[in-house]
C-alpha atoms as a PDB file:
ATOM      1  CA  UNK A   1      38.119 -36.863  65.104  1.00  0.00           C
ATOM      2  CA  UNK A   2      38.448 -33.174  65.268  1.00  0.00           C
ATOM      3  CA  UNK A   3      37.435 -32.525  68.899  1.00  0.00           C
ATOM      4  CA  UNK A   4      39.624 -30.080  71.068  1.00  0.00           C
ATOM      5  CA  UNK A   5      41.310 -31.500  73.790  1.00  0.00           C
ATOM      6  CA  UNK A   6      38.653 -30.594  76.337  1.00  0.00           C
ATOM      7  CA  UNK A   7      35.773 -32.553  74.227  1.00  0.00           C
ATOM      8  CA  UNK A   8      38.296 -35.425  74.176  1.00  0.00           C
ATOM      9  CA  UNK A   9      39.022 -35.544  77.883  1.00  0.00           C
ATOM     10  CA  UNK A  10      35.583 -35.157  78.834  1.00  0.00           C
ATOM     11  CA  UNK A  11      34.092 -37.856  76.328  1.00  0.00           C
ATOM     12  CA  UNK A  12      37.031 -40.069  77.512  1.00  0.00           C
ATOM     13  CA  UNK A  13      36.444 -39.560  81.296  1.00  0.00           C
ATOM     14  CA  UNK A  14      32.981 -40.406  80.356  1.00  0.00           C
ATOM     15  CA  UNK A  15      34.166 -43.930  79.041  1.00  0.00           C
ATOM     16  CA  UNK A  16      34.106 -42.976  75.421  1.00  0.00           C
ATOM     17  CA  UNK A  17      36.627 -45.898  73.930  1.00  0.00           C
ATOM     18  CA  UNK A  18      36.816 -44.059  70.442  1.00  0.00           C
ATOM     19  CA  UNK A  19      37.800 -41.158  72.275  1.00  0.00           C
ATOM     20  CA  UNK A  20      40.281 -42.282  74.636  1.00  0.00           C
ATOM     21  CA  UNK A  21      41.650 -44.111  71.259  1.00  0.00           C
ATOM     22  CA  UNK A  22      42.184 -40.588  70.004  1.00  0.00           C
ATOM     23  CA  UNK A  23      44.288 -39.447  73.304  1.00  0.00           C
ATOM     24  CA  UNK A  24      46.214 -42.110  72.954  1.00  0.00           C
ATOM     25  CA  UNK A  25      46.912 -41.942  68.875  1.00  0.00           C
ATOM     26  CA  UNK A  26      47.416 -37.899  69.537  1.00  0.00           C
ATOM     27  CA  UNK A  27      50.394 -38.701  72.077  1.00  0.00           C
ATOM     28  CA  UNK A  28      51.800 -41.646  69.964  1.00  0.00           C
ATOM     29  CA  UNK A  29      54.617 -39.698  68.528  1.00  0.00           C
ATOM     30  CA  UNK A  30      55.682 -37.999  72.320  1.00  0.00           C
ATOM     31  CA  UNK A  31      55.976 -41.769  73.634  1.00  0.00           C
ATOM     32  CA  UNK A  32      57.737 -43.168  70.609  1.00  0.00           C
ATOM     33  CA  UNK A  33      60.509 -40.222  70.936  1.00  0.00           C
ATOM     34  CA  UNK A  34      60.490 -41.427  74.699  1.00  0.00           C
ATOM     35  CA  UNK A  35      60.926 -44.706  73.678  1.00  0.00           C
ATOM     36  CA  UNK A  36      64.295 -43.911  71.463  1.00  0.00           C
ATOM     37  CA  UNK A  37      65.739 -43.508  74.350  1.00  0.00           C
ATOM     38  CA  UNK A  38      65.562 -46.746  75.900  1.00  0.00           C
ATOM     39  CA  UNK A  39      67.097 -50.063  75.649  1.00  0.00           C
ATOM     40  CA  UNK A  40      65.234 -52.261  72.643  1.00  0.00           C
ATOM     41  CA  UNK A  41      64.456 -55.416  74.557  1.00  0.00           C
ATOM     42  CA  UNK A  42      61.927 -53.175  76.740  1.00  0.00           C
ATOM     43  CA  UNK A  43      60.204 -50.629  74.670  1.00  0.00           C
ATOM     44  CA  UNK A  44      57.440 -52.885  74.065  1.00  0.00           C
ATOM     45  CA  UNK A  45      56.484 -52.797  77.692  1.00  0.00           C
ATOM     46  CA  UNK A  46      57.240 -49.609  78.487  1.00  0.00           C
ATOM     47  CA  UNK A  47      54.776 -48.545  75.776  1.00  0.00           C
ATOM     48  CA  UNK A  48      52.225 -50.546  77.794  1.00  0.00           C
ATOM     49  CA  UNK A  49      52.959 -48.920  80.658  1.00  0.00           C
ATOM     50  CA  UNK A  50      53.056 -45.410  79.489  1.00  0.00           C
ATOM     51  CA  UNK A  51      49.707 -45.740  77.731  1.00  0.00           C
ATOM     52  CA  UNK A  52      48.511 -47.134  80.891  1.00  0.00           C
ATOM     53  CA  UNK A  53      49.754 -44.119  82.997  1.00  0.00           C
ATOM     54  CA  UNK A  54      48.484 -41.692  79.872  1.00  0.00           C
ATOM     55  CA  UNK A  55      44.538 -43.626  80.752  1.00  0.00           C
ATOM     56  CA  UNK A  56      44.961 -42.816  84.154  1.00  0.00           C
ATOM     57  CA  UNK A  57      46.181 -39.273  83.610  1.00  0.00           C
ATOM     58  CA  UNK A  58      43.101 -38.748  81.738  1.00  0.00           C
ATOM     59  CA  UNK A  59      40.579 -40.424  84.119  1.00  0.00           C
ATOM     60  CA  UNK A  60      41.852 -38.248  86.969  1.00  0.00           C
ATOM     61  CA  UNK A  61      42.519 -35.191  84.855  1.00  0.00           C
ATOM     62  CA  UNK A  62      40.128 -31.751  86.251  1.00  0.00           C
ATOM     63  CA  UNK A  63      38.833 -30.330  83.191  1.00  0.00           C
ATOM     64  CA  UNK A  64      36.926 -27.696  85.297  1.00  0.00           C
ATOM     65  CA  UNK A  65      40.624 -26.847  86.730  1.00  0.00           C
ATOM     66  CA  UNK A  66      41.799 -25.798  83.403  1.00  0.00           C
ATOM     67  CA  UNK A  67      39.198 -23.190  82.127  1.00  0.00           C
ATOM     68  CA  UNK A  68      40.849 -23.175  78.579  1.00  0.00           C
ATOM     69  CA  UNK A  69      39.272 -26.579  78.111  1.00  0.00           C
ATOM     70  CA  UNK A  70      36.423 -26.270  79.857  1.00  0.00           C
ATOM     71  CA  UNK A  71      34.108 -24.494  77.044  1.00  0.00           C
ATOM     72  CA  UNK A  72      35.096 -26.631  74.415  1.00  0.00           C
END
């Protein structure tokens, strides 16, 4: 996918799975270098939880707030 962040959002928001599946792949390497810095035993769950918080960020996210996004 080579959709901006705004077409992204707003396909996600709109239930889009293959889109919310790009969100997610596009902040894989932020929440792996957050998960270096925890203990070993939990990353796998706090993975889960992190992508879970990243889905809700994006489900409540105002595109019209943030008129960079909003033409794309």
């Amino acid at each position: 996918m080579n959709e901006t962040w705004g077409e992204l959002i707003r396909k996600a928001k709109q239930n889009n799975p293959e889109a919310l599946m790009e969100v997610i792949y596009r902040f894989e390497p932020k929440i792996k270098k957050s998960l270096c810095q925890t203990n070993v035993q939990n990353r796998e769950d706090l993975k889960q939880e992190l992508i879970l918080q990243l889905i809700e960020v994006v489900n409540r996210f105002e595109l019209e707030s943030h008129r960079e996004m909003r033409g794309a």
